[in-house]
Protein backbone atom coordinates (compact mmCIF):
# COMPACT_ATOMS: atom_id res chain seq x y z
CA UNK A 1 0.00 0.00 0.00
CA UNK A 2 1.35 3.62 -0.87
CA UNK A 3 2.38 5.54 1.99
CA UNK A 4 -0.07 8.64 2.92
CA UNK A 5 1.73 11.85 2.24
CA UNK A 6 0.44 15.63 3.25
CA UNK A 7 -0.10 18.41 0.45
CA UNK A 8 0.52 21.90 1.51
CA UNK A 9 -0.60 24.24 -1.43
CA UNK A 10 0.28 27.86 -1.70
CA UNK A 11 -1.89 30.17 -3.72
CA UNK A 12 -1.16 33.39 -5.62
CA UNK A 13 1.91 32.04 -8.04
CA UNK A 14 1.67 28.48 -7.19
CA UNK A 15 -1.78 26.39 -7.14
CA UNK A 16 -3.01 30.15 -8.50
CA UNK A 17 -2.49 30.97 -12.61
CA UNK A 18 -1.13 34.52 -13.71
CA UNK A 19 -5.30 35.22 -14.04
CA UNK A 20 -5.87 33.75 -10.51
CA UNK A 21 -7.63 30.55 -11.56
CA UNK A 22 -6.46 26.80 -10.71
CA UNK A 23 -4.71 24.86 -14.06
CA UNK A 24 -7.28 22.15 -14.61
CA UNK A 25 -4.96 19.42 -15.03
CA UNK A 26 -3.42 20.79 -11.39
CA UNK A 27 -6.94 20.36 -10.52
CA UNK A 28 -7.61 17.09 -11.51
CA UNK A 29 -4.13 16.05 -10.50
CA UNK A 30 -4.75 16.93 -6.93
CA UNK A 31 -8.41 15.63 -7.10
CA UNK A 32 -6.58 12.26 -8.17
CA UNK A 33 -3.53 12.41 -5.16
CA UNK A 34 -7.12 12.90 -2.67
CA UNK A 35 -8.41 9.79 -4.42
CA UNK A 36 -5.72 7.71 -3.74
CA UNK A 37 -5.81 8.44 -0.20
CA UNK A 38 -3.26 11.66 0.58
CA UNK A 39 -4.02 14.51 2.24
CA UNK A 40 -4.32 18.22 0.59
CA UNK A 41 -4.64 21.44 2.25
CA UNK A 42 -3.62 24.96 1.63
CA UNK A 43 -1.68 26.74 3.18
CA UNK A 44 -1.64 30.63 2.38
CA UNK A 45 -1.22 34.58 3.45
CA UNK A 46 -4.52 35.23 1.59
CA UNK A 47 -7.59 35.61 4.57
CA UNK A 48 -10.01 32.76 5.03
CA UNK A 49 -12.48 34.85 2.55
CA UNK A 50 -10.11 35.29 -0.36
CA UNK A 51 -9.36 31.57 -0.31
CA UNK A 52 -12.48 29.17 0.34
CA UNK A 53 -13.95 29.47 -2.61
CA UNK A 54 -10.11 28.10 -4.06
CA UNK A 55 -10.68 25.16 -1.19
CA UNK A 56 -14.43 24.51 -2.22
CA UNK A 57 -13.47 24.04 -6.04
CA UNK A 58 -10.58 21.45 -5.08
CA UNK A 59 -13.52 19.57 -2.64
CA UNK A 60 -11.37 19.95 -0.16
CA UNK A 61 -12.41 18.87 3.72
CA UNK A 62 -9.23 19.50 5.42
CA UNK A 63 -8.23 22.34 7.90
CA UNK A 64 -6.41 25.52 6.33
CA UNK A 65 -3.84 28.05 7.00
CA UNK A 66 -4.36 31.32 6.47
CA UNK A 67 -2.50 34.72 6.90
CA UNK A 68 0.61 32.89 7.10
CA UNK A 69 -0.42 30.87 9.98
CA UNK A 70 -1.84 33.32 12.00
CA UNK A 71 -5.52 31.59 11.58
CA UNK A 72 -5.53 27.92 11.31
CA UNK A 73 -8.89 26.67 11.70
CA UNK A 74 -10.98 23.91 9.76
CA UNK A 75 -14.21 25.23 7.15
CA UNK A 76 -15.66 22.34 7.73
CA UNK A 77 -15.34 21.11 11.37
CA UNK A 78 -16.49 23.96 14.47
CA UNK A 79 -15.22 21.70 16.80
CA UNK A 80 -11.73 21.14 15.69
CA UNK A 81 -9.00 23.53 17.69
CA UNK A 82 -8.53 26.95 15.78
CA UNK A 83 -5.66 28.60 16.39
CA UNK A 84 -5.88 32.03 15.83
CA UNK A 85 -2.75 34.14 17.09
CA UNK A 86 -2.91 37.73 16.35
CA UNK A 87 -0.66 40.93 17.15
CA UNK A 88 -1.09 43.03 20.11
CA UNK A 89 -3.34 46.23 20.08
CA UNK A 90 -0.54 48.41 21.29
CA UNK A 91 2.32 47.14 18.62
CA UNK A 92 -0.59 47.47 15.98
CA UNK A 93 -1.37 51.13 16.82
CA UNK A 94 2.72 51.97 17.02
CA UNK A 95 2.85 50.79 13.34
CA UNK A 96 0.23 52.82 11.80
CA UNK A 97 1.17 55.78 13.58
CA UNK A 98 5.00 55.23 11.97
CA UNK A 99 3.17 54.27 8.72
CA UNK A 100 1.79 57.92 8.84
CA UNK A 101 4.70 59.71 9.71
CA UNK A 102 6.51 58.36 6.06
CA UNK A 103 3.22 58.17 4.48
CA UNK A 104 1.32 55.52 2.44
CA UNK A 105 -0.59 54.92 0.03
CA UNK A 106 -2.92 52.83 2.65
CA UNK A 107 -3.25 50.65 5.73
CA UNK A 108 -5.38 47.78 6.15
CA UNK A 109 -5.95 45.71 9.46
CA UNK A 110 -7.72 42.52 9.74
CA UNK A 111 -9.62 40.56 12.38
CA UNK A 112 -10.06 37.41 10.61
CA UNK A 113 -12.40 38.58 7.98
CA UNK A 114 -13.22 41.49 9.48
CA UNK A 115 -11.69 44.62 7.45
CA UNK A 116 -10.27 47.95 8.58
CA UNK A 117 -9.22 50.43 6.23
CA UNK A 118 -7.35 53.41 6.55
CA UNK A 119 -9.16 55.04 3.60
CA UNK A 120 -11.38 54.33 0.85
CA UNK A 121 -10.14 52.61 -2.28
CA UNK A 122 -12.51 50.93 -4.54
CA UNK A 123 -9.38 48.73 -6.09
CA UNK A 124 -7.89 47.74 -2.41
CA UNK A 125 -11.23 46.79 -1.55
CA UNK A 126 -11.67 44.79 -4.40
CA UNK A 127 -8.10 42.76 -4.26
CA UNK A 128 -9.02 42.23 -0.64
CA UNK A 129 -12.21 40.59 -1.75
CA UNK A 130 -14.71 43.27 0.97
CA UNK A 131 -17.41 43.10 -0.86
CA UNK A 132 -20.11 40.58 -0.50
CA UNK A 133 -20.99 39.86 3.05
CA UNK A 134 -17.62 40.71 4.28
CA UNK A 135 -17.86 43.67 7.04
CA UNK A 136 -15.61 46.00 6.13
CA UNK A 137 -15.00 49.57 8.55
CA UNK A 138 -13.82 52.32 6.65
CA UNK A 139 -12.05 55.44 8.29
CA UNK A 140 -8.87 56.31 10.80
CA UNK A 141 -7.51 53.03 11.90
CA UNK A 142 -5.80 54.60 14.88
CA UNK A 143 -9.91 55.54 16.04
CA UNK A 144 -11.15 52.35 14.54
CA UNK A 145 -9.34 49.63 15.35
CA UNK A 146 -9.68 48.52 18.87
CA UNK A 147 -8.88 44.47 19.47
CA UNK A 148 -6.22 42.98 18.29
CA UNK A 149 -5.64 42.45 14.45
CA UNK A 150 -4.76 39.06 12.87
CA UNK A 151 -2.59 41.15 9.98
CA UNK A 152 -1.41 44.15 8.91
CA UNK A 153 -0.90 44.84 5.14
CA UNK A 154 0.25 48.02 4.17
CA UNK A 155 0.55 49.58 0.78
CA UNK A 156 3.70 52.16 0.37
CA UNK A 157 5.27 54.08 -2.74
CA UNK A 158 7.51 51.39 -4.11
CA UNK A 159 10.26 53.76 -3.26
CA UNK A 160 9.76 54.09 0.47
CA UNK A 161 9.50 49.90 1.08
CA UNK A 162 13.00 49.72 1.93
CA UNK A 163 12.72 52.39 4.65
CA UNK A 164 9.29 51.06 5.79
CA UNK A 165 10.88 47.87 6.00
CA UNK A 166 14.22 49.13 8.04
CA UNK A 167 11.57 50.71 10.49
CA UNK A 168 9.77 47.56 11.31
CA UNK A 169 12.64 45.61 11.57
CA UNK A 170 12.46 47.76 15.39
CA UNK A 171 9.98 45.66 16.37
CA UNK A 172 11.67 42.46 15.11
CA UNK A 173 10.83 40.82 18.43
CA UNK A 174 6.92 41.23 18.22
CA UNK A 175 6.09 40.90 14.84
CA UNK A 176 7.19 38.99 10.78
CA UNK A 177 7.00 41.29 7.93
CA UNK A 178 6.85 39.80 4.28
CA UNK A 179 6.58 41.44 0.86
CA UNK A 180 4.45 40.63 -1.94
CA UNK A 181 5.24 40.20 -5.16
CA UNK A 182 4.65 42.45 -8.21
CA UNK A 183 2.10 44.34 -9.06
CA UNK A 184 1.03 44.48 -5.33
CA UNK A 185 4.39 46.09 -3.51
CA UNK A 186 2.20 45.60 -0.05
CA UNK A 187 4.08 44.72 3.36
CA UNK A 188 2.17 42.30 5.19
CA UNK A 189 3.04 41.83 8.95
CA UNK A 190 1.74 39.19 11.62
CA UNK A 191 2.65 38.29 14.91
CA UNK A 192 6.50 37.06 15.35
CA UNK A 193 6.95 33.25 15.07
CA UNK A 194 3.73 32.90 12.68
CA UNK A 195 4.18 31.22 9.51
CA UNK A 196 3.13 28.70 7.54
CA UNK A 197 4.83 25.98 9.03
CA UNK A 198 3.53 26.27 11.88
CA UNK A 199 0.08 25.61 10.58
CA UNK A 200 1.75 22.63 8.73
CA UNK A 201 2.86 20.98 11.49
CA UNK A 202 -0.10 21.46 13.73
CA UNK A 203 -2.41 19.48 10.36
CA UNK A 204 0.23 16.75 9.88
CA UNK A 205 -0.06 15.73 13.58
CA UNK A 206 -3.67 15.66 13.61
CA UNK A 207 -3.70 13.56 10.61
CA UNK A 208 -0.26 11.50 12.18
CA UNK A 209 1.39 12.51 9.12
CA UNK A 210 5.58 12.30 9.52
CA UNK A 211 7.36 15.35 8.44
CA UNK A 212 9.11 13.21 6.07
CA UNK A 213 5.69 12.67 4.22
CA UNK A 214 4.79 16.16 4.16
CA UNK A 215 4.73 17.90 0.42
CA UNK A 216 4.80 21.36 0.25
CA UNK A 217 4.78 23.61 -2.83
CA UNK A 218 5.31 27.64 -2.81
CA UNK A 219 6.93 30.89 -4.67
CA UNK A 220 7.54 33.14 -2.52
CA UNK A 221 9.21 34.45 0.52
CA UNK A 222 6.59 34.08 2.50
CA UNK A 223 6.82 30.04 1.82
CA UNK A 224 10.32 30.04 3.18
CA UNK A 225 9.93 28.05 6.65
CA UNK A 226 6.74 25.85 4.66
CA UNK A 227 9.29 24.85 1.97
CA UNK A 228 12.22 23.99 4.88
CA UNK A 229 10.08 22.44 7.30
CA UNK A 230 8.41 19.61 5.02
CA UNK A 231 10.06 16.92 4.07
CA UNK A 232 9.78 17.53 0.38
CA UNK A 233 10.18 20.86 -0.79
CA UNK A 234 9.26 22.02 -3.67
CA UNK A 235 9.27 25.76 -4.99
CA UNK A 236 7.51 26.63 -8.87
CA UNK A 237 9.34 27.20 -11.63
CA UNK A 238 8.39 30.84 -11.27
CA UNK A 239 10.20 30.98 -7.69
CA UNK A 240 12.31 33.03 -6.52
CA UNK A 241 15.54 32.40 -6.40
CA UNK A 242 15.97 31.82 -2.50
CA UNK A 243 13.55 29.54 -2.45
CA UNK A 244 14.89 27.42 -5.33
CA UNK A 245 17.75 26.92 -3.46
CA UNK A 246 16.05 26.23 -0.26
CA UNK A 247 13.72 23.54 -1.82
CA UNK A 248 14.54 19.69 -2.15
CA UNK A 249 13.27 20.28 -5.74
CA UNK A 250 12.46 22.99 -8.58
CA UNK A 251 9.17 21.90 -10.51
CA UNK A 252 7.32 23.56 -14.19
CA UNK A 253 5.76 27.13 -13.27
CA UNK A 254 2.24 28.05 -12.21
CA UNK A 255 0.94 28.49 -15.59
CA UNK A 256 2.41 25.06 -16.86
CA UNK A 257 0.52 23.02 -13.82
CA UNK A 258 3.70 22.77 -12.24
CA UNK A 259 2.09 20.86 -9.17
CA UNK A 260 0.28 18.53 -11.21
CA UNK A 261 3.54 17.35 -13.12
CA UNK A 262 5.41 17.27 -9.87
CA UNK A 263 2.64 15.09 -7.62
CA UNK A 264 1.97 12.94 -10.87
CA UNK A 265 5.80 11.76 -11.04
CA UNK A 266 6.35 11.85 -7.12
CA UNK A 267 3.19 10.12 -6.24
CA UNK A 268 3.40 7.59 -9.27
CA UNK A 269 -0.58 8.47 -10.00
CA UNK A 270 -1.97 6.18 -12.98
CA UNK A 271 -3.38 9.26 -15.01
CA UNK A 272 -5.53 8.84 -17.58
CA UNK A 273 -4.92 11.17 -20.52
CA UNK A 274 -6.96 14.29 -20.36
């Protein structure tokens, strides 16, 4: 019998296409790993709202991390033990009011998938997927916000990341700041020691799944301790370079179902011809 492996999926440049859709040979790829009896889950920055519709196409019933670990909880199951660890009031507050003082374009805080936004923007508000029935507060942050947020994302002048990021780095001991790729040059910070392993770790002991049999698949830097921590690491073909060289192995990019080829090999699926 084949050994029962974990799959950790990243989203935006990795189980995600350029246009933000899943391949659909990656789909039926992973559809066929789930059918032969392994384990898939995602694991991603995105909040719980821009990502269950992505875990509801893949008929997935498996916890999930989101915010880069910060919320792992389980769609599907109330009564399995959500972990939710978010940064402190006070550090939150310091931030935006050193945000201000160099000036950004805008600051967004989230409790789960509750939104707070600095200021209006119809195209933030759309990336962050508020509309719908997602309550979203609009107005000064420093009035508005008053529990503690599960993330910070901020949105600078390209030019003024490197001294945003130089000025976080003060608070190294409370909080993890990562950036996002292009086109979105937003900073996205959570409470220190969150990431996505963590969340990985906490699924493949519930499902008694060895680090060794944990697959993990990412792009960015944000996927760094995900890629390190499983067993077999694998970063897309449209990676970047740190993570290539921190990964057991380099697969085909996001737009050339990259996963699909990878699991099909790794796992030795029979696959019928599409």
């Amino acid at each position: 019998m084949k050994k029962q492996h974990l799959i950790a999926l990243d989203l935006d440049g990795t189980l995600l296409t350029d246009d933000k859709e899943i391949h659909a040979e990656t789909k039926e790829v992973v559809r066929d790993a789930m059918a032969n009896g392994h384990i898939v889950c995602i694991a991603t920055g995105r909040p719980h709202r821009a990502s269950i519709n992505f875990y509801n196409e893949l008929e997935l019933e498996t916890p999930m991390v989101n915010f880069n670990g910060a919320l792992i909880h389980h769609p599907k199951d109330n009564r399995w033990d959500v972990l939710h660890s978010p940064l402190s009031i006070r550090t939150a507050h310091k931030i935006i009011h050193k945000c201000h003082e160099l000036g950004v374009k805008n600051i967004l805080a989230e409790v789960k998938d509750h939104v707070y936004l600095d200021q209006h923007d119809d195209e933030i508000m759309e990336i962050f997927h508020t509309q719908d029935d997602n309550p979203v507060t609009v107005g000064r942050l420093q009035a508005n916000l008053k529990v503690d947020p599960t993330s910070i994302l901020i949105h600078p002048e390209e030019e003024k990341i490197k001294a945003l990021r130089e000025e976080l780095d003060v608070h190294a001991e409370l909080i993890d700041h990562r950036k996002w790729g292009a086109p979105w040059h937003v900073i996205e910070i959570v409470r220190a020691g969150m990431n996505k392993a963590v969340g990985l770790k906490k699924i493949a002991h519930y499902y008694n799944i060895p680090q060794s049999r944990i697959i993990a698949f990412g792009d960015e830097d944000n996927d760094f301790e995900m890629i390190e921590y499983a067993g077999v690491g694998v970063a897309m073909g449209n990676a970047i370079n740190e993570l290539k060289d921190l990964a057991n192995h380099v697969t085909d990019t996001n737009e050339n179902n990259g996963i699909g080829e990878f699991l099909t090999d790794f796992l030795k699926l029979n696959r019928k011809a599409m």
